[in-house]
Protein backbone atom coordinates (compact mmCIF):
# COMPACT_ATOMS: atom_id res chain seq x y z
CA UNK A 1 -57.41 -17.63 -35.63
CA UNK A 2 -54.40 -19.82 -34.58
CA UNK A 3 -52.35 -18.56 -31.69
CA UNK A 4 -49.34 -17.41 -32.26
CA UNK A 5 -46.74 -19.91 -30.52
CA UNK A 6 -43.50 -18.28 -31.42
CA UNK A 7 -44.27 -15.20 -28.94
CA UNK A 8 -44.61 -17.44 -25.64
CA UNK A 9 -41.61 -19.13 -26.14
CA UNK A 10 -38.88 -16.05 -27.45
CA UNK A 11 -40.04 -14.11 -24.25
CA UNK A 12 -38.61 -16.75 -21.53
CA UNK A 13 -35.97 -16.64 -23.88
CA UNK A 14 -35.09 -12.65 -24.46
CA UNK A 15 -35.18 -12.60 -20.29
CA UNK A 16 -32.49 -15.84 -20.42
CA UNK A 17 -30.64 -13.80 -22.50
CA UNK A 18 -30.96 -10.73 -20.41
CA UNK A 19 -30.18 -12.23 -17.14
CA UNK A 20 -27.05 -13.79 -18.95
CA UNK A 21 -25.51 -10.85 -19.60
CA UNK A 22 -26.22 -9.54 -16.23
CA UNK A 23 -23.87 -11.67 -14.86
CA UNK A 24 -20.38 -11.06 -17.22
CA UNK A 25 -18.69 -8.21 -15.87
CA UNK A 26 -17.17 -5.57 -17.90
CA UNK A 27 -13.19 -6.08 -17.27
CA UNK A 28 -12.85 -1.91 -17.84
CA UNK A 29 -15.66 -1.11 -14.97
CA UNK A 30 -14.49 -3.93 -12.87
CA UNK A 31 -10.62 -3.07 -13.04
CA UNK A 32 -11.50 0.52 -12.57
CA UNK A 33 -13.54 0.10 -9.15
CA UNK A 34 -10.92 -2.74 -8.05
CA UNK A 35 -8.67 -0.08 -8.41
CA UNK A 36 -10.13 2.55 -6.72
CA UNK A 37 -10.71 -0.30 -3.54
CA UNK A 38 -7.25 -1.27 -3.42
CA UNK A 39 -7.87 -4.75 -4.66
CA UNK A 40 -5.06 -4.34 -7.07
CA UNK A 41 -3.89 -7.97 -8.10
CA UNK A 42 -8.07 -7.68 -9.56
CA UNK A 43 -7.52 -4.58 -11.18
CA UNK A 44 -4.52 -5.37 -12.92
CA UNK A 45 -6.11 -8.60 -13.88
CA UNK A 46 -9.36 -6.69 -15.20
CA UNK A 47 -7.37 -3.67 -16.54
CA UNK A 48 -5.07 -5.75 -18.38
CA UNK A 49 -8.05 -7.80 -20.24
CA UNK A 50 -9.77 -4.02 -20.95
CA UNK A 51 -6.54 -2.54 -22.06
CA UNK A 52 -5.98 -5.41 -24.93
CA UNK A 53 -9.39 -5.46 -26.09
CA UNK A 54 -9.38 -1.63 -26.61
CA UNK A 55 -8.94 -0.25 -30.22
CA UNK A 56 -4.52 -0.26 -30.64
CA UNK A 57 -3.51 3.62 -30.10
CA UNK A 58 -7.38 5.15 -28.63
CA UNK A 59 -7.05 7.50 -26.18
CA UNK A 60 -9.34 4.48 -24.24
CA UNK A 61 -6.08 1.65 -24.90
CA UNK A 62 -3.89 4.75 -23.08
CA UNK A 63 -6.65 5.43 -20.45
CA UNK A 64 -7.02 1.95 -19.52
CA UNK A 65 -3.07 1.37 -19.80
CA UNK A 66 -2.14 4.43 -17.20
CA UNK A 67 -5.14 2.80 -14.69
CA UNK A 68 -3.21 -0.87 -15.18
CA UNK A 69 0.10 1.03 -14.21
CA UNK A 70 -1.15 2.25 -11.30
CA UNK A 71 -2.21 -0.67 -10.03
CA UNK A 72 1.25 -2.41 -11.30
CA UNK A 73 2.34 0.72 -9.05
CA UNK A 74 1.42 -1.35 -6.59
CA UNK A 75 1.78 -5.01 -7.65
CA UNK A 76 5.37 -5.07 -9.26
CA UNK A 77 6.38 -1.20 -9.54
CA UNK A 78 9.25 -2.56 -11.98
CA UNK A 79 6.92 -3.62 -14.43
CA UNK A 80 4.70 -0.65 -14.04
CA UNK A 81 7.80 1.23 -15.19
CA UNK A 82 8.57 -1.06 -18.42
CA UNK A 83 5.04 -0.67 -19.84
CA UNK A 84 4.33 2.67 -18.85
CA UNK A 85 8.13 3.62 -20.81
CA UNK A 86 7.10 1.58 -23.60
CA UNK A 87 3.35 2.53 -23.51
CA UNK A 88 5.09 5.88 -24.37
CA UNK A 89 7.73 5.06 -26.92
CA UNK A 90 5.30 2.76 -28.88
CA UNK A 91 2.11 4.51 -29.03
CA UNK A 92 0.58 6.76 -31.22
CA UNK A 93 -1.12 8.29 -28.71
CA UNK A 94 1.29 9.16 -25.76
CA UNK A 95 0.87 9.71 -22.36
CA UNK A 96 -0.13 12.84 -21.08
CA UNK A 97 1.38 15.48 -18.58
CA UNK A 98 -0.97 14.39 -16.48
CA UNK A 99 -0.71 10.43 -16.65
CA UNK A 100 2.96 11.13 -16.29
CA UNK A 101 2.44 12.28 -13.10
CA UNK A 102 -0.46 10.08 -12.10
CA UNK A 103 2.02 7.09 -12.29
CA UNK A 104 4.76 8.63 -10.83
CA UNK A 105 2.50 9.79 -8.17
CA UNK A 106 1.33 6.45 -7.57
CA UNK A 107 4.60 4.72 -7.06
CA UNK A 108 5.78 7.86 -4.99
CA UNK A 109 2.91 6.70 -2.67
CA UNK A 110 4.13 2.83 -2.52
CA UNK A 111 7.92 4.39 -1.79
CA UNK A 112 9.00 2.63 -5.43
CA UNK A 113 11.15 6.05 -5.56
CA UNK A 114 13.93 4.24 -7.98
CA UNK A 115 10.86 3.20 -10.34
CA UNK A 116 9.63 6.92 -9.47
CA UNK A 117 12.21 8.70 -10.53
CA UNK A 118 12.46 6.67 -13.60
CA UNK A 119 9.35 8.26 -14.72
CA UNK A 120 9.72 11.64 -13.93
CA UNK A 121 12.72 11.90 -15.47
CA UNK A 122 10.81 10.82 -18.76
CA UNK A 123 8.04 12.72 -18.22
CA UNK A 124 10.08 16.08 -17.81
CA UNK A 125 11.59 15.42 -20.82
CA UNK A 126 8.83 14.37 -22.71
CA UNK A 127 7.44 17.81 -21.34
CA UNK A 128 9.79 20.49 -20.16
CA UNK A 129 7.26 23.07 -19.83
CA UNK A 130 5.41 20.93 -17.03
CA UNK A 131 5.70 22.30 -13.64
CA UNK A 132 4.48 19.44 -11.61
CA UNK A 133 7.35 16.92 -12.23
CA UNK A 134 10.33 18.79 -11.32
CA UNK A 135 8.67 19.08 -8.13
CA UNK A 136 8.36 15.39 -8.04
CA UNK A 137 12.14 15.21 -9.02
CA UNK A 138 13.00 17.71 -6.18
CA UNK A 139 11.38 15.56 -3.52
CA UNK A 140 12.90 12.58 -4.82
CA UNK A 141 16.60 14.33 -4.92
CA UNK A 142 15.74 15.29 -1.51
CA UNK A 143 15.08 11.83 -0.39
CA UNK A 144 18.20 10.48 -1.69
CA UNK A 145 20.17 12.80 -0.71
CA UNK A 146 19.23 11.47 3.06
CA UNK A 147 20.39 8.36 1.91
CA UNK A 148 17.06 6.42 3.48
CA UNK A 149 16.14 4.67 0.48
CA UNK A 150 18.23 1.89 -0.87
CA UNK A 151 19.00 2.59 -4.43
CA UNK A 152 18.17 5.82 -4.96
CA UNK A 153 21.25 8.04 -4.80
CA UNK A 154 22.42 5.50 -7.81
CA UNK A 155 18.86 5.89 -9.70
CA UNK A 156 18.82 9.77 -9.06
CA UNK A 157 23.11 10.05 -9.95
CA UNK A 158 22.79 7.76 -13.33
CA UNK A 159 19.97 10.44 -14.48
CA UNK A 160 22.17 12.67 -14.29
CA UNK A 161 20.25 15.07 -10.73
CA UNK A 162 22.93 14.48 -8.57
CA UNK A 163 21.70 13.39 -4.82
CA UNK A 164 23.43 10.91 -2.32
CA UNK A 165 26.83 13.17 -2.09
């Protein structure tokens, strides 16, 4: 009986593999947990990567997108506001109630209130029956209204909520 010489060598192999693979990260789990540490320039890095590879229109493309705004809340609130807007005009699946206020919640936290408002106001209209985000709206009309943050009176006015008189 000749030994079989093919199972010695594909074992050191299959554990190459497996140790290989140990060490690529997946951009989804790493973005999400950069995310939740605060190591946002990572996350949106990560996030980003995820959010492209994802299937165009899953509900995992808009999960992965609303995590990448939040930490864009953080990054360059501006451009958390353009692709969260267009995340929602262009997609077949749109943001939810929820992710509305998620974002908006997020730059609320990193006092991006212009940006803020910007996304409430879309939100609300996207769904008037929400109760959350005209709270949101009320805080930031209150806020401008005592005229401490540059910009928003003029954000809050030119959607049409008044504020800054």
């Amino acid at each position: 009986m000749k030994p079989n010489l093919a199972l010695p060598l594909s074992l050191p192999l299959a554990l190459l593999l497996v140790l290989g693979s140990c060490g690529s990260a997946n951009p989804e789990e790493t973005g999400f947990e950069a995310l939740q540490a605060g190591s946002y320039p990572k996350a949106v890095e990560n996030l980003k990567k995820a959010m492209d590879a994802a299937e165009a229109g899953s509900d995992k493309q808009r999960q992965l997108g609303v995590g990448y705004c939040q930490a864009l809340a953080h990054t360059s609130p501006t451009e958390c506001v353009t692709i969260f807007l267009a995340m929602a005009k262009q997609g077949p699946v749109q943001p939810t109630e929820r992710d509305y206020e998620t974002v908006a919640g997020e730059l609320m936290q990193v006092k991006a209130y212009s940006e803020a408002a910007q996304v409430v106001d879309h939100g609300m209209k996207a769904y008037v029956k929400n109760q959350r985000l005209p709270e949101f709206m009320a805080k930031l009309v209150t806020l401008a209204k005592a005229g401490d943050q540059p910009g928003l009176a003029s954000t809050i006015q030119g959607l049409g909520y008044g504020g800054g008189e």
